[in-house]
C-alpha atoms as a PDB file:
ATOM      1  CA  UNK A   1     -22.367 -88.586 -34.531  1.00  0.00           C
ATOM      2  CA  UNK A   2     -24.324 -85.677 -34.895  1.00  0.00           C
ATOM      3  CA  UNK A   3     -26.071 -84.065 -31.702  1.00  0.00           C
ATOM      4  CA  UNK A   4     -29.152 -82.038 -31.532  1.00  0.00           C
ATOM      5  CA  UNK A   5     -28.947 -79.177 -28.909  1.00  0.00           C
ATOM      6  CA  UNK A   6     -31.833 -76.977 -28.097  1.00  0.00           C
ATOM      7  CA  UNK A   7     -31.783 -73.565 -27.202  1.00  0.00           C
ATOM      8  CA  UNK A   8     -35.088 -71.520 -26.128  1.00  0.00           C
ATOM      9  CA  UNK A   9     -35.033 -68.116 -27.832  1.00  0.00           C
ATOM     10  CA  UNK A  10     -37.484 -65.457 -27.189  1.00  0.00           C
ATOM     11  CA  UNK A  11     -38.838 -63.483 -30.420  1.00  0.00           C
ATOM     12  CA  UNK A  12     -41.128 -60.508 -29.705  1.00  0.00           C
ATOM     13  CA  UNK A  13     -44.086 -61.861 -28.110  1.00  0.00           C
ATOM     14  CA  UNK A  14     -43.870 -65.598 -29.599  1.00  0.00           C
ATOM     15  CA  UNK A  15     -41.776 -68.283 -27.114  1.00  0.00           C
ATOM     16  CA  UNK A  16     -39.504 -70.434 -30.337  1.00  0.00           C
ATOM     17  CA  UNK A  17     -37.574 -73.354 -29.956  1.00  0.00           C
ATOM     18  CA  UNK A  18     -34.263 -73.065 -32.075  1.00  0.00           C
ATOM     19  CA  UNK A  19     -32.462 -76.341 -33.035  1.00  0.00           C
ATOM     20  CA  UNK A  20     -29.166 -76.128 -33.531  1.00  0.00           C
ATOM     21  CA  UNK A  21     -26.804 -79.691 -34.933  1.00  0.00           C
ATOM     22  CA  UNK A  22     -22.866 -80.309 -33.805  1.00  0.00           C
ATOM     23  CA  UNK A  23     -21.422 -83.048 -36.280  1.00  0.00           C
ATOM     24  CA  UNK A  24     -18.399 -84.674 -34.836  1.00  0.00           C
ATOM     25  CA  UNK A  25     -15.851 -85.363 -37.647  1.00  0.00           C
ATOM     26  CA  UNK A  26     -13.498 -87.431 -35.761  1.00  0.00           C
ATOM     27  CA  UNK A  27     -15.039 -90.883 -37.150  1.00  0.00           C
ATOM     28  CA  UNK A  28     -14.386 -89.046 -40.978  1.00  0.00           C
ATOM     29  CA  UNK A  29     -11.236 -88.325 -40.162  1.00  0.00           C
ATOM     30  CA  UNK A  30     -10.536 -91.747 -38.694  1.00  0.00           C
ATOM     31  CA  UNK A  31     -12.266 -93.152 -41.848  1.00  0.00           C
ATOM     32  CA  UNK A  32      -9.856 -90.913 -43.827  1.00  0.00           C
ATOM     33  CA  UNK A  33      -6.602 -91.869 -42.586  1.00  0.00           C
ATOM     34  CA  UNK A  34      -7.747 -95.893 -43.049  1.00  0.00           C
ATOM     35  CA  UNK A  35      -8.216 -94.987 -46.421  1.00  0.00           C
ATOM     36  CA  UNK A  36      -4.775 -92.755 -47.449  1.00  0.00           C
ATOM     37  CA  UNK A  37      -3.092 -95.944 -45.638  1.00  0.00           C
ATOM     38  CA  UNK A  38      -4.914 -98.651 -47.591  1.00  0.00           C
ATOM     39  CA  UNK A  39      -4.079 -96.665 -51.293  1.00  0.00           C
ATOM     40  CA  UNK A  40      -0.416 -96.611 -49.359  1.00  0.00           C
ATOM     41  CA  UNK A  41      -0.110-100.016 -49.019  1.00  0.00           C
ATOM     42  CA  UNK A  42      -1.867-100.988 -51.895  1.00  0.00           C
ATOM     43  CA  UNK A  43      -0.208 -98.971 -54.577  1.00  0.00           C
ATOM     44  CA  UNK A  44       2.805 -99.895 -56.657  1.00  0.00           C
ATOM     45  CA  UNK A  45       5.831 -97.259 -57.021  1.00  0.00           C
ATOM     46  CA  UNK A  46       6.424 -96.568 -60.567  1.00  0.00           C
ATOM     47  CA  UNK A  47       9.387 -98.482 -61.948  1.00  0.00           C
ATOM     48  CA  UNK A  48      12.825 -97.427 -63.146  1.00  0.00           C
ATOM     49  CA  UNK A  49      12.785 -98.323 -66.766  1.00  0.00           C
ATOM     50  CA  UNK A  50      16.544 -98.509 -68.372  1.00  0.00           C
ATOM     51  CA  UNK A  51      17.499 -99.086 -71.741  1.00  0.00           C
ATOM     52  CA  UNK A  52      19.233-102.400 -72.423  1.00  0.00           C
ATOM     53  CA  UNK A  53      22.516-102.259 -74.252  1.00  0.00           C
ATOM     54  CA  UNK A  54      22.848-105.224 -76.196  1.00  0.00           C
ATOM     55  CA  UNK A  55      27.137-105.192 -75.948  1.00  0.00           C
ATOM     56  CA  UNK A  56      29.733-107.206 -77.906  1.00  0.00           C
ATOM     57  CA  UNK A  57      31.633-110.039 -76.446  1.00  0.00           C
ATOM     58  CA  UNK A  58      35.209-109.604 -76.228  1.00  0.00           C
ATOM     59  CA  UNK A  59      37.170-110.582 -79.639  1.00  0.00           C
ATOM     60  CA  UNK A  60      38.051-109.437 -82.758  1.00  0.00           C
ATOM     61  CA  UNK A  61      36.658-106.243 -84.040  1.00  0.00           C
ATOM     62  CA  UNK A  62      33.511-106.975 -86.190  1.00  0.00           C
ATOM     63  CA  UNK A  63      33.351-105.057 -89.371  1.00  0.00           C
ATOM     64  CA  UNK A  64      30.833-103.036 -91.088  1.00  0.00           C
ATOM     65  CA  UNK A  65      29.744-101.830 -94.959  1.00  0.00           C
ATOM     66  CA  UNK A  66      30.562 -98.054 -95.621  1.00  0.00           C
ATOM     67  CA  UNK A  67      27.569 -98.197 -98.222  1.00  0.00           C
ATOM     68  CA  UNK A  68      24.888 -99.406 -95.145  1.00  0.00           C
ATOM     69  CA  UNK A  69      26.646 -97.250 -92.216  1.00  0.00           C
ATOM     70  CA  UNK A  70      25.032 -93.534 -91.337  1.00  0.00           C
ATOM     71  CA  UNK A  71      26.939 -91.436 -88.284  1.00  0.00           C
ATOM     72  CA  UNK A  72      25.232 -89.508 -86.171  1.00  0.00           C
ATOM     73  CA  UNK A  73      26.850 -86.279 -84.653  1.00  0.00           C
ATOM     74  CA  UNK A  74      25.167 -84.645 -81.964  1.00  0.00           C
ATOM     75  CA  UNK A  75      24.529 -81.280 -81.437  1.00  0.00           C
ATOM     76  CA  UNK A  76      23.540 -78.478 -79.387  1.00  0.00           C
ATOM     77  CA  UNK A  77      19.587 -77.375 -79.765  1.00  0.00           C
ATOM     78  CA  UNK A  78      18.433 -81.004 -80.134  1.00  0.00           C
ATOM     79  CA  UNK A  79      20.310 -81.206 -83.379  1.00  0.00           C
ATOM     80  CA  UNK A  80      21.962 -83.823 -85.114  1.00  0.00           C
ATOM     81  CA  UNK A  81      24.184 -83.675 -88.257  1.00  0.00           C
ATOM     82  CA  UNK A  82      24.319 -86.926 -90.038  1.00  0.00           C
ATOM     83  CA  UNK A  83      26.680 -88.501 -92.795  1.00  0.00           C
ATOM     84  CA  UNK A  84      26.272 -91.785 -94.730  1.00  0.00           C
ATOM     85  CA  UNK A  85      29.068 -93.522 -94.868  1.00  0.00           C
ATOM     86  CA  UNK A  86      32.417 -92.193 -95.125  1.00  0.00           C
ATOM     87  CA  UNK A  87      31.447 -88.623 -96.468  1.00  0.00           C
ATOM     88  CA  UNK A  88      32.455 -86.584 -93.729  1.00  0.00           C
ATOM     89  CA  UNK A  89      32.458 -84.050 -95.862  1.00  0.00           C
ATOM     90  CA  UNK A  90      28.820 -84.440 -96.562  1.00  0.00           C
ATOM     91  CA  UNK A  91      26.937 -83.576 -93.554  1.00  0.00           C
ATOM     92  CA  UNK A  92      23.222 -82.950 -93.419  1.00  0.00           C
ATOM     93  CA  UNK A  93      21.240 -81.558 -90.344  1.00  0.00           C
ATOM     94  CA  UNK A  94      17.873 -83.061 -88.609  1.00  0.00           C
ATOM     95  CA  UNK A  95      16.640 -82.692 -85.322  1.00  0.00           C
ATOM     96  CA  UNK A  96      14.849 -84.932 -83.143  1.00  0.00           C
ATOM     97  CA  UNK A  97      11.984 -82.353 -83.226  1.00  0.00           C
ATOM     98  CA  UNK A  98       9.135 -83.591 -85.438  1.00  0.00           C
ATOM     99  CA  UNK A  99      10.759 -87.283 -85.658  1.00  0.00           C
ATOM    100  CA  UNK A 100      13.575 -85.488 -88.008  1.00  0.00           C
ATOM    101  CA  UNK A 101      15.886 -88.598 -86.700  1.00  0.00           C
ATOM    102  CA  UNK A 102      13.656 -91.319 -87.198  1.00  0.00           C
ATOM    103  CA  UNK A 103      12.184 -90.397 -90.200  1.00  0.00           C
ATOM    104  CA  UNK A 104      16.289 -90.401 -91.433  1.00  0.00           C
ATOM    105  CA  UNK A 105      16.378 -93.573 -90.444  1.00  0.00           C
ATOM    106  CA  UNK A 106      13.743 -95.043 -92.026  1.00  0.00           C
ATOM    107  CA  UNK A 107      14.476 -93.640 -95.313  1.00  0.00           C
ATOM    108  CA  UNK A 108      18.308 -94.736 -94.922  1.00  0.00           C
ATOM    109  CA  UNK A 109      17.043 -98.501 -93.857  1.00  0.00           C
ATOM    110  CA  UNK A 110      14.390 -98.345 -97.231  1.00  0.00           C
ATOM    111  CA  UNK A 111      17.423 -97.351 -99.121  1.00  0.00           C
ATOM    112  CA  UNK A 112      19.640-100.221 -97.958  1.00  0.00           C
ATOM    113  CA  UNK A 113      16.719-102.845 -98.848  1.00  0.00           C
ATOM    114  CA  UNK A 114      16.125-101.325-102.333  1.00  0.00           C
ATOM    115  CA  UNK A 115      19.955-101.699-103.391  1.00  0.00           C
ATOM    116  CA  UNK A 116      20.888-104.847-101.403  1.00  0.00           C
ATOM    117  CA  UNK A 117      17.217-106.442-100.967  1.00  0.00           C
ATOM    118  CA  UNK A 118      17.619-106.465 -96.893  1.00  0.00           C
ATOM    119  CA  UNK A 119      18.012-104.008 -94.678  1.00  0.00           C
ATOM    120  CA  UNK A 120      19.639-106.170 -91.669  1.00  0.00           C
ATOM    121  CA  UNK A 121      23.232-104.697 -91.522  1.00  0.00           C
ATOM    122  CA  UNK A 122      22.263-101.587 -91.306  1.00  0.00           C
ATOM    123  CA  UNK A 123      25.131 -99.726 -88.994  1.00  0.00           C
ATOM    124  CA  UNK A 124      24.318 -96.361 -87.506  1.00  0.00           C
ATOM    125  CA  UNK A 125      27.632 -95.048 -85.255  1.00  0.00           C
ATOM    126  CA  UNK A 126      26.454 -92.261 -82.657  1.00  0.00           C
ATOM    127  CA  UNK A 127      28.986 -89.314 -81.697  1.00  0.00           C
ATOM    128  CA  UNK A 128      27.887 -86.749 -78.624  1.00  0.00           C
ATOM    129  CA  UNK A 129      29.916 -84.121 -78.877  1.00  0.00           C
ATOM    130  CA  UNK A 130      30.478 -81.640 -75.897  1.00  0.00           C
ATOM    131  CA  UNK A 131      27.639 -79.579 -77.066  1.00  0.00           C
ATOM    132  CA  UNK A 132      25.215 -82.198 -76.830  1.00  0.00           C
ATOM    133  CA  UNK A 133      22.792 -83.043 -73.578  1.00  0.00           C
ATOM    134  CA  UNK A 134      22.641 -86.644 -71.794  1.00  0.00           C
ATOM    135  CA  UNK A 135      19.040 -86.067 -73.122  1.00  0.00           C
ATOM    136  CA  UNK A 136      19.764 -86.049 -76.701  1.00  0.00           C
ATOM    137  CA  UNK A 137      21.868 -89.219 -75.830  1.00  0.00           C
ATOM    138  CA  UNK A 138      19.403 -91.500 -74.819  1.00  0.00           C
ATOM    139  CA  UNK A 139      16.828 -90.195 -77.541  1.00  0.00           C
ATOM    140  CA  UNK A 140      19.338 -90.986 -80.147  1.00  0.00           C
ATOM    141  CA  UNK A 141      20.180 -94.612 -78.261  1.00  0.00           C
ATOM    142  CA  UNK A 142      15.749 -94.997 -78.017  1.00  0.00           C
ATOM    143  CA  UNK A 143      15.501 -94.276 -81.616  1.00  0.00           C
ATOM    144  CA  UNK A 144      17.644 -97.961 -82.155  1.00  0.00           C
ATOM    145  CA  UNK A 145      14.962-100.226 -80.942  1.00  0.00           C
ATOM    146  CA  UNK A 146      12.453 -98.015 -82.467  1.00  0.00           C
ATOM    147  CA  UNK A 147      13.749 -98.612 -86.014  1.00  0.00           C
ATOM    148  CA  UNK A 148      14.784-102.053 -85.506  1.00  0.00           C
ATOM    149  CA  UNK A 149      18.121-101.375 -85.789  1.00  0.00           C
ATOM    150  CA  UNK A 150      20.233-104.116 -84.169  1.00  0.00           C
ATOM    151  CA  UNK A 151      24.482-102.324 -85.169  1.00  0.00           C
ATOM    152  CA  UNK A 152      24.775 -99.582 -83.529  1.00  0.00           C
ATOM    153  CA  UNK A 153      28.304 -98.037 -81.865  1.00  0.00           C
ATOM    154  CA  UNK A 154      28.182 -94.930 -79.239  1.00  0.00           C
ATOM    155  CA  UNK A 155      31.985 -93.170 -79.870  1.00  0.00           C
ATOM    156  CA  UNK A 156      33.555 -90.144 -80.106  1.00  0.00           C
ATOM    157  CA  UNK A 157      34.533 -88.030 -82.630  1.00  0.00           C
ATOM    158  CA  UNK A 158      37.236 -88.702 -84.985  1.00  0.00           C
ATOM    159  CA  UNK A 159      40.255 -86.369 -85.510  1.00  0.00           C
ATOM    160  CA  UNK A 160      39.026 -85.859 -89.319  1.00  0.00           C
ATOM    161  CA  UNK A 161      35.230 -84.876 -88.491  1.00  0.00           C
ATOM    162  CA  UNK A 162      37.134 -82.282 -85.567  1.00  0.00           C
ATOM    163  CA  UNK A 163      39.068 -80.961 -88.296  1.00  0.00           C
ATOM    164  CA  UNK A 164      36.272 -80.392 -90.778  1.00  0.00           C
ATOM    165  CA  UNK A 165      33.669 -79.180 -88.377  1.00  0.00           C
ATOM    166  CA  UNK A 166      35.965 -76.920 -85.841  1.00  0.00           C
ATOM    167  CA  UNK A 167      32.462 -76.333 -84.192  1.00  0.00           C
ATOM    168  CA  UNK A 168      31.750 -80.023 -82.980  1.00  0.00           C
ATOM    169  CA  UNK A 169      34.801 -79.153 -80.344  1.00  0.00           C
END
């Protein structure tokens, strides 16, 4: 509570009373600890959020169509080279900047459904090489959901695609 104290003071020739005020903060800072422990208490902790795999059941291997299959090879920089089917030989860069990747994918699902009227087996086959960050990883393995893309293989690198692309080592 606050407190009034009163001091005489003497001013040249007239006698005036000065009021001075003491405010004791102990009942704020009571006040303020109740209230830090009640947002404690009462708030949630923000929740791990992990990415679920969706993964095969043991059997025989399942097979896919070369003509609805893209590869992606990951790269250093947030790059990705890319190949549709078997053309290893063929490889075009994108990066995950400006949804390079997902805007790849789209156009390779609308391609699929123009020439086989569905785009449901689309296959994409994901390759981190040892240039690549755990970061570009999981982007590439968030972009599957994204684009509705149900196939989808995380492997390495095939002797062929080292011995084309030296760099990819």
């Amino acid at each position: 509570m606050a407190e009034i104290i009163s001091n005489k003071a003497v001013k040249g020739k007239n006698k005036r009373k000065v009021l001075s005020t003491r405010v004791d903060l102990t009942p704020m800072v009571d006040l303020g600890f109740l209230l830090i422990t009640f947002f404690i208490i009462t708030t949630t902790l923000s929740q791990q959020h992990a990415l679920k795999l969706n993964l095969p059941v043991d059997g025989p291997p399942t097979t896919a169509a070369v003509s609805k299959t893209v590869t992606l090879i990951l790269k250093d920089n947030n790059s990705v080279d890319y190949y549709n089917g078997n053309d290893v030989d063929k490889v075009t860069t994108v990066t995950f900047k400006d949804n390079g990747v997902r805007n790849m994918l789209i156009n390779k699902k609308k391609a699929i459904k123009q020439t086989f009227g569905t785009d449901t087996g689309t296959t994409v086959i994901i390759k981190p090489t040892s240039l690549s960050t755990y970061h570009n990883v999981v982007a590439a393995l968030n972009e599957m959901p994204v684009n509705n893309i149900r196939k989808y293989v995380l492997t390495d690198l095939s002797k062929e695609e080292v011995k084309l692309h030296p760099e990819y080592q």
